[in-house]
PDB file of N, CA and C in Angstrom:
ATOM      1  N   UNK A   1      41.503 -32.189 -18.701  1.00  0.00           N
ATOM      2  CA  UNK A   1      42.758 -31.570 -18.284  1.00  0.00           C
ATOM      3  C   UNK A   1      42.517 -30.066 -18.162  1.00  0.00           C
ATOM      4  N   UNK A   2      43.066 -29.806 -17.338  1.00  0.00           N
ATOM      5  CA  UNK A   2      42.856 -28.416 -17.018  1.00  0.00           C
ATOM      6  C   UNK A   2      43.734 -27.342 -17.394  1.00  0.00           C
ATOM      7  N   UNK A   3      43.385 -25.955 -17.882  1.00  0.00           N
ATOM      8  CA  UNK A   3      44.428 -25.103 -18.691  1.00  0.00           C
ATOM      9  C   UNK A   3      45.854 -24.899 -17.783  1.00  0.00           C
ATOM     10  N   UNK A   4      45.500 -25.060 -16.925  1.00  0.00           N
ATOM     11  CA  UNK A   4      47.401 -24.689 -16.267  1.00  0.00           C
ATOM     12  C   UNK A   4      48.434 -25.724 -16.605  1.00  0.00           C
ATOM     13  N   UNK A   5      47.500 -27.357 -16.295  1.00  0.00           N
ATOM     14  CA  UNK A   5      47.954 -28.958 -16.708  1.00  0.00           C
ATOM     15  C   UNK A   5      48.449 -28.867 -18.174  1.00  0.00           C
ATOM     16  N   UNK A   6      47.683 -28.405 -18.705  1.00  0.00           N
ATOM     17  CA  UNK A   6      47.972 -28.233 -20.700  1.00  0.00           C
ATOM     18  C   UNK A   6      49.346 -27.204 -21.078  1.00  0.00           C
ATOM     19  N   UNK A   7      48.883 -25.976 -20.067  1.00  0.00           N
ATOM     20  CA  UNK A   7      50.473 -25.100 -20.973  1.00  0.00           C
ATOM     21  C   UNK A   7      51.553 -25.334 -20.434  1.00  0.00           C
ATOM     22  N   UNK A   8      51.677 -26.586 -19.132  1.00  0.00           N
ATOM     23  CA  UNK A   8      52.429 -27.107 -18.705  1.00  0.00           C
ATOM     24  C   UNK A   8      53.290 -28.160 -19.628  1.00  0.00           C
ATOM     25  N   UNK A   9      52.483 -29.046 -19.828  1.00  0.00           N
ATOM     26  CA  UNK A   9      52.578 -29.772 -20.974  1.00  0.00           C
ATOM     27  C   UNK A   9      52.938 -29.286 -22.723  1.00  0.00           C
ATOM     28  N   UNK A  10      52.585 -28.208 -22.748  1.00  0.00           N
ATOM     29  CA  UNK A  10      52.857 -27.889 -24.198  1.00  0.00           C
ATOM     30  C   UNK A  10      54.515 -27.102 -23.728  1.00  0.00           C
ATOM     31  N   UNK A  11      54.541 -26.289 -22.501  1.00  0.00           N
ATOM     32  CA  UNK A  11      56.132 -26.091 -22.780  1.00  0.00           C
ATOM     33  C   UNK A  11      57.312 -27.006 -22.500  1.00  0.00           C
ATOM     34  N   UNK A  12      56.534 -28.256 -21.816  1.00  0.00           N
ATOM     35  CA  UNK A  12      57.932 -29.317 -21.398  1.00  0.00           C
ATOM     36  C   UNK A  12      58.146 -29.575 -22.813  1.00  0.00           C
ATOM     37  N   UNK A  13      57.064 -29.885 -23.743  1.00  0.00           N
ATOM     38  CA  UNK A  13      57.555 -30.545 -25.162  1.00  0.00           C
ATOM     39  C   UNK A  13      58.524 -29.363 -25.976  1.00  0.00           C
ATOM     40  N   UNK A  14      57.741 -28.253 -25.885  1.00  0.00           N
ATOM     41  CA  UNK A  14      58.730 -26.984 -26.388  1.00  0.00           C
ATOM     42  C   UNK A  14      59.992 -27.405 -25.750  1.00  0.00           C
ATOM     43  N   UNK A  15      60.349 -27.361 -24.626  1.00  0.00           N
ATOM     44  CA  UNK A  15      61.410 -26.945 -23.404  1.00  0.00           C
ATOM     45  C   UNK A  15      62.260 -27.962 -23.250  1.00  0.00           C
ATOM     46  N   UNK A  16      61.704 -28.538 -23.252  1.00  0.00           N
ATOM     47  CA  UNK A  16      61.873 -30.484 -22.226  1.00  0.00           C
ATOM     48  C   UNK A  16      62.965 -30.551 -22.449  1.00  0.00           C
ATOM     49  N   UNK A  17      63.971 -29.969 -23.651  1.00  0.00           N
ATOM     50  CA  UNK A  17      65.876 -30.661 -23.385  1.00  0.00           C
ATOM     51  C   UNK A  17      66.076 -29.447 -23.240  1.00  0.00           C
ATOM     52  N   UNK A  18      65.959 -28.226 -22.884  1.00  0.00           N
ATOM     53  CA  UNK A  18      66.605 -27.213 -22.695  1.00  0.00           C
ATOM     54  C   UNK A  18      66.224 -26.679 -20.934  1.00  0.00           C
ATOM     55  N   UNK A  19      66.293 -27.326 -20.015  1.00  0.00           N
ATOM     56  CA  UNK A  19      65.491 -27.328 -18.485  1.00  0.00           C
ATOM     57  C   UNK A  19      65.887 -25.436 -18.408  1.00  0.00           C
ATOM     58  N   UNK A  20      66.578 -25.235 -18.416  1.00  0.00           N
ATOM     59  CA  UNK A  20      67.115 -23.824 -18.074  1.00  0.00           C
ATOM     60  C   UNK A  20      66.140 -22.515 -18.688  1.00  0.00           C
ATOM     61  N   UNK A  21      66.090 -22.811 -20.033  1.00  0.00           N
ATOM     62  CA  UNK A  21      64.636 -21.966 -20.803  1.00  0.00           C
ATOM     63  C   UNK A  21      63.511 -21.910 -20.668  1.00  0.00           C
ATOM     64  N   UNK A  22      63.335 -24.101 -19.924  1.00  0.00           N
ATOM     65  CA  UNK A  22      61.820 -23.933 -19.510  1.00  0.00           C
ATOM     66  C   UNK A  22      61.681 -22.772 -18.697  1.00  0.00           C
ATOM     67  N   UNK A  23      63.231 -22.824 -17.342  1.00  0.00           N
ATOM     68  CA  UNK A  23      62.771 -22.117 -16.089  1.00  0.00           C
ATOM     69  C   UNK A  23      62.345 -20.608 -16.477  1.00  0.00           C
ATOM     70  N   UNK A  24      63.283 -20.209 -17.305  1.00  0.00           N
ATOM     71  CA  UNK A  24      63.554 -18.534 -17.659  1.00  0.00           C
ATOM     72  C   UNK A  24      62.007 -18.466 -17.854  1.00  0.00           C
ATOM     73  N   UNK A  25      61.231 -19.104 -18.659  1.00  0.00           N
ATOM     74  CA  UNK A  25      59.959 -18.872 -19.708  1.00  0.00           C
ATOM     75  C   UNK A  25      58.807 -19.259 -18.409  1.00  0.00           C
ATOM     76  N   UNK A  26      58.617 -19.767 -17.926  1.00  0.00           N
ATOM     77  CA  UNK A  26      57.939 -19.940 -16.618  1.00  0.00           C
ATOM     78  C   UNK A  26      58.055 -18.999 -15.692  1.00  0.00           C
ATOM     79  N   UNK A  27      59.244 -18.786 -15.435  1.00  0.00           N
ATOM     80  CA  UNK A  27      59.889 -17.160 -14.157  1.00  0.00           C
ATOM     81  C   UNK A  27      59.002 -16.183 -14.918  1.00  0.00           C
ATOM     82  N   UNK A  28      59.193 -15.872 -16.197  1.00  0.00           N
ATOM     83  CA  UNK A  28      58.445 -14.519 -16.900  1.00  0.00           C
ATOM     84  C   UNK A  28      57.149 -14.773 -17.240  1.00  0.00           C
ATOM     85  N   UNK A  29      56.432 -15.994 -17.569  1.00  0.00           N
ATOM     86  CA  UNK A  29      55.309 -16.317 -18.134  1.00  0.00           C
ATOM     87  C   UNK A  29      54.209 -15.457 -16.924  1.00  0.00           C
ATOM     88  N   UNK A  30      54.435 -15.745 -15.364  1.00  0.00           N
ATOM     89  CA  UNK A  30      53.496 -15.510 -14.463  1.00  0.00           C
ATOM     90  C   UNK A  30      54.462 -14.058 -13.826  1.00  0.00           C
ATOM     91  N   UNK A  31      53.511 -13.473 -13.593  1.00  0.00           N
ATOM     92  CA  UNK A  31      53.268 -12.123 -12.758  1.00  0.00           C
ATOM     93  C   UNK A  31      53.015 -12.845 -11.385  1.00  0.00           C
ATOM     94  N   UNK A  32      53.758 -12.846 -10.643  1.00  0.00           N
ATOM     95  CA  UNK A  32      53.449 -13.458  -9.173  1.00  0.00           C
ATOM     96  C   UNK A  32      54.762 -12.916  -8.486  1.00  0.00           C
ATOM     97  N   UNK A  33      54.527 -12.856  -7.038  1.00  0.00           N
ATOM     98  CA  UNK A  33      55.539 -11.993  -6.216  1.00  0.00           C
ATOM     99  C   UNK A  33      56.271 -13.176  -5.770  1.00  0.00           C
ATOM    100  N   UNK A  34      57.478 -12.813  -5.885  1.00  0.00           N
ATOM    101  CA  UNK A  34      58.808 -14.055  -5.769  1.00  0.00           C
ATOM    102  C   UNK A  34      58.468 -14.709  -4.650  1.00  0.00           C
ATOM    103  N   UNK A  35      57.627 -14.163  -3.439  1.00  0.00           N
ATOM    104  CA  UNK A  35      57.494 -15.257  -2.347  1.00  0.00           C
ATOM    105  C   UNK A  35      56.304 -16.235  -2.868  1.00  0.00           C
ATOM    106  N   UNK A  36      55.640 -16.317  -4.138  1.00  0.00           N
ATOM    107  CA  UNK A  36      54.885 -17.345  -4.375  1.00  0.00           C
ATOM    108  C   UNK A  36      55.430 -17.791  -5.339  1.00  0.00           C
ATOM    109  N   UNK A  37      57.030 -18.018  -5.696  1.00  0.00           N
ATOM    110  CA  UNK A  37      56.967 -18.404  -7.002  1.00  0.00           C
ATOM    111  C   UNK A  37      57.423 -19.885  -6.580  1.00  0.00           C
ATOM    112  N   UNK A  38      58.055 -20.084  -5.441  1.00  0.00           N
ATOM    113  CA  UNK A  38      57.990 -21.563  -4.915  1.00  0.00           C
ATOM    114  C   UNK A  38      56.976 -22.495  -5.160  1.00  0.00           C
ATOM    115  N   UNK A  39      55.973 -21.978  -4.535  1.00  0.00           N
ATOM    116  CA  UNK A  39      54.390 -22.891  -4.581  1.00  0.00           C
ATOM    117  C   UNK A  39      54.317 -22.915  -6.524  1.00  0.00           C
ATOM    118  N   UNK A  40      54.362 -22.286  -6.962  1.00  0.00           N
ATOM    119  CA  UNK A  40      54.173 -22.205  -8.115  1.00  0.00           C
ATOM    120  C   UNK A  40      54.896 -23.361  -9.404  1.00  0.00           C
ATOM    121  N   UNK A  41      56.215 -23.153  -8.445  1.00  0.00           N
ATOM    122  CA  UNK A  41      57.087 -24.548  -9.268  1.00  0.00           C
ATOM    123  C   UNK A  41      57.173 -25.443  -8.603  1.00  0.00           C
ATOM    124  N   UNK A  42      56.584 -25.958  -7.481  1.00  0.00           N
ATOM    125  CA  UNK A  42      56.037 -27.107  -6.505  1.00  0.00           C
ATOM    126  C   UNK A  42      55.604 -27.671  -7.524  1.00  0.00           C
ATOM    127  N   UNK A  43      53.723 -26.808  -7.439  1.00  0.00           N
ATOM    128  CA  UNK A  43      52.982 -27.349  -8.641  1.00  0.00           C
ATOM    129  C   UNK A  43      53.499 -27.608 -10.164  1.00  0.00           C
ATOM    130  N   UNK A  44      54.209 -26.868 -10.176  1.00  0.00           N
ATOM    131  CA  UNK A  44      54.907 -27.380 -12.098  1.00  0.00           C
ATOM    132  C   UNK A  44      55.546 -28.613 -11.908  1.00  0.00           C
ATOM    133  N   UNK A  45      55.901 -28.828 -10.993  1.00  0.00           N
ATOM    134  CA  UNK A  45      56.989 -30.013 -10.909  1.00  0.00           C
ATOM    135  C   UNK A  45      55.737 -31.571 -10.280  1.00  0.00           C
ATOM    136  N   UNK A  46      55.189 -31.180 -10.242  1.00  0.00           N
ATOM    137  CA  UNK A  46      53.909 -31.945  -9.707  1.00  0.00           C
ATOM    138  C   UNK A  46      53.301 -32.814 -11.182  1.00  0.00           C
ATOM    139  N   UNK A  47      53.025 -31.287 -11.753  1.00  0.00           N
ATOM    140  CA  UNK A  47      52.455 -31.765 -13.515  1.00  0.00           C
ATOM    141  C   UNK A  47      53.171 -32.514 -14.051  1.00  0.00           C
ATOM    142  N   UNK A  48      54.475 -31.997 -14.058  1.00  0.00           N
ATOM    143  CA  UNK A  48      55.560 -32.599 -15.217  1.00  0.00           C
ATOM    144  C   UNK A  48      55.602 -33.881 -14.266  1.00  0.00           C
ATOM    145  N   UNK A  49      55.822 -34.110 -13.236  1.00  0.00           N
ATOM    146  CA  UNK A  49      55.954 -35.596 -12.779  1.00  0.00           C
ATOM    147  C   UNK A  49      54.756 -36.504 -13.239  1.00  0.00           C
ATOM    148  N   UNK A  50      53.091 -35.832 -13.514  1.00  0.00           N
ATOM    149  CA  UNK A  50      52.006 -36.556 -13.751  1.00  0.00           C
ATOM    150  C   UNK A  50      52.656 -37.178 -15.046  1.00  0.00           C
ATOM    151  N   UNK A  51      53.003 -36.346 -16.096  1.00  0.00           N
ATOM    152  CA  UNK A  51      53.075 -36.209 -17.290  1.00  0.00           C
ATOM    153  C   UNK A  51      54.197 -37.175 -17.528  1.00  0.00           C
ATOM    154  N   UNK A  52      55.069 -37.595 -16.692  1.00  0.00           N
ATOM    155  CA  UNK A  52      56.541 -38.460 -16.971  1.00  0.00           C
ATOM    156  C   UNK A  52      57.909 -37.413 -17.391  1.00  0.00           C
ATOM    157  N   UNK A  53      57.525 -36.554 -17.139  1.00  0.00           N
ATOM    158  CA  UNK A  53      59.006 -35.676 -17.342  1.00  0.00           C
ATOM    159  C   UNK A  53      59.738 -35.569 -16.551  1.00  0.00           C
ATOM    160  N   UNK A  54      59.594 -36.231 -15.842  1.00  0.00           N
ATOM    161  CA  UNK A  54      60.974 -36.801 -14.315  1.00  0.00           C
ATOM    162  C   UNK A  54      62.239 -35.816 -14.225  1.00  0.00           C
ATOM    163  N   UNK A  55      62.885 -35.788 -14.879  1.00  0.00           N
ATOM    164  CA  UNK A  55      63.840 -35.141 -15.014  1.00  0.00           C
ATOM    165  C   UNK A  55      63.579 -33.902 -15.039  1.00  0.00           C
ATOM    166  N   UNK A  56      62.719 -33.254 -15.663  1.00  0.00           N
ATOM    167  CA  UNK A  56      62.536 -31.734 -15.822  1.00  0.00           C
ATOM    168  C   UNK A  56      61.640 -31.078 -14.702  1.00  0.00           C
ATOM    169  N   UNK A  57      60.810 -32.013 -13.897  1.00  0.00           N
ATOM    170  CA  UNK A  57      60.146 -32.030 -13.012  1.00  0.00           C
ATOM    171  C   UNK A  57      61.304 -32.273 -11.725  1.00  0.00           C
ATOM    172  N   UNK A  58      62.410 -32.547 -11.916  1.00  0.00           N
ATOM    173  CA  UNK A  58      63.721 -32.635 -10.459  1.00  0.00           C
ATOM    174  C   UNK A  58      63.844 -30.988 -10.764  1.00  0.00           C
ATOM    175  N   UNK A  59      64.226 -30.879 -12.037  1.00  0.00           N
ATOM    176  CA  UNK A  59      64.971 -29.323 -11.903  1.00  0.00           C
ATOM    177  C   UNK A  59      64.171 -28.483 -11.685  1.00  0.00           C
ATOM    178  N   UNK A  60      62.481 -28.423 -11.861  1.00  0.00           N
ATOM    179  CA  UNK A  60      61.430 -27.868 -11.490  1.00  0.00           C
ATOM    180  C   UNK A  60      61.808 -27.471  -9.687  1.00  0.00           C
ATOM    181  N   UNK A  61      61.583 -28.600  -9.171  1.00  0.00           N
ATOM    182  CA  UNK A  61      61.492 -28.875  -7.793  1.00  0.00           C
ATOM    183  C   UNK A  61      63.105 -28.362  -6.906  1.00  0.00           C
ATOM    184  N   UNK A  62      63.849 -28.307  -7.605  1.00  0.00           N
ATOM    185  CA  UNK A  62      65.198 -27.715  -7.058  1.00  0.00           C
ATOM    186  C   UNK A  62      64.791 -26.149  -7.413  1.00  0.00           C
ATOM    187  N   UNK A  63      64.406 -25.467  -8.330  1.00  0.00           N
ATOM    188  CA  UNK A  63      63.843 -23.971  -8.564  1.00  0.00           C
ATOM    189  C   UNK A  63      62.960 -23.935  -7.164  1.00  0.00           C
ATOM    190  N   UNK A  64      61.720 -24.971  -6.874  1.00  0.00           N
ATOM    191  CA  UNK A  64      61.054 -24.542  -5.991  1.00  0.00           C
ATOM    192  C   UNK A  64      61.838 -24.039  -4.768  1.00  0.00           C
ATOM    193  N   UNK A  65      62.702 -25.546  -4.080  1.00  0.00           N
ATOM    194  CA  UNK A  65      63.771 -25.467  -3.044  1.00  0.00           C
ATOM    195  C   UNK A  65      64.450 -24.029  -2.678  1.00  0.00           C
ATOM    196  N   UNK A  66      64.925 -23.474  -4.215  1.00  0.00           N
ATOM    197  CA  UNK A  66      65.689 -22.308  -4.199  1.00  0.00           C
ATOM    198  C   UNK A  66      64.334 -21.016  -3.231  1.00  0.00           C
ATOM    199  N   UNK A  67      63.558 -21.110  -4.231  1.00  0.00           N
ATOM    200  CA  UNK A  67      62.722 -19.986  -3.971  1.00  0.00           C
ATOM    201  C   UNK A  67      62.233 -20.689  -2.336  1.00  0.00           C
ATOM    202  N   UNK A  68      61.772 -21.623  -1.710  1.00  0.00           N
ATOM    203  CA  UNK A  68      61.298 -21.613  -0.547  1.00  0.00           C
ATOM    204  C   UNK A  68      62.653 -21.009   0.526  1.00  0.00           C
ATOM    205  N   UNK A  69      63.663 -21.358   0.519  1.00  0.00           N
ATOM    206  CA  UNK A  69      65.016 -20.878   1.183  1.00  0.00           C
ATOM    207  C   UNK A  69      65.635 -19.768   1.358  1.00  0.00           C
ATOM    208  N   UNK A  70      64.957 -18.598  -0.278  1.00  0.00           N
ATOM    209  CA  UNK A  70      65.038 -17.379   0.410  1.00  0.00           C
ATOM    210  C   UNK A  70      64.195 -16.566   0.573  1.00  0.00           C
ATOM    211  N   UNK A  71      62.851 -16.978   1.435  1.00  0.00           N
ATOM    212  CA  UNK A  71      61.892 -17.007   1.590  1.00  0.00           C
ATOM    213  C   UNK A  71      62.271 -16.411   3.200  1.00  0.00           C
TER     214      UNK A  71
END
């Protein structure tokens, strides 16, 4: 597993009933310019779907939506 796959995984378990904190803590975790932060929670929502976090991986993927739209 690879380190991005892992701290993915260690904050859904932190996060996983609070979807809103994951997002906040993910938005601040990476230094990246808001037009990549889409691709960025694509891929998060990718992991958490590997991983079975279905649910936290929808609200992942609606963050992405947001960020590709005002793009």
């Amino acid at each position: 597993m690879n380190e991005f796959n892992q701290m993915v995984q260690n904050l859904a378990e932190t996060y996983g009933k609070n979807p809103d904190e994951f997002i906040n803590v993910l938005e601040n975790l990476f230094k990246i310019l808001p037009d990549k932060k889409g691709g960025l929670f694509l891929d998060t929502g990718i992991v958490l779907f590997n991983f079975s976090y279905f649910r936290l991986a929808l609200v992942v993927w609606n963050k992405a939506l947001e960020y590709y739209i005002d793009i």
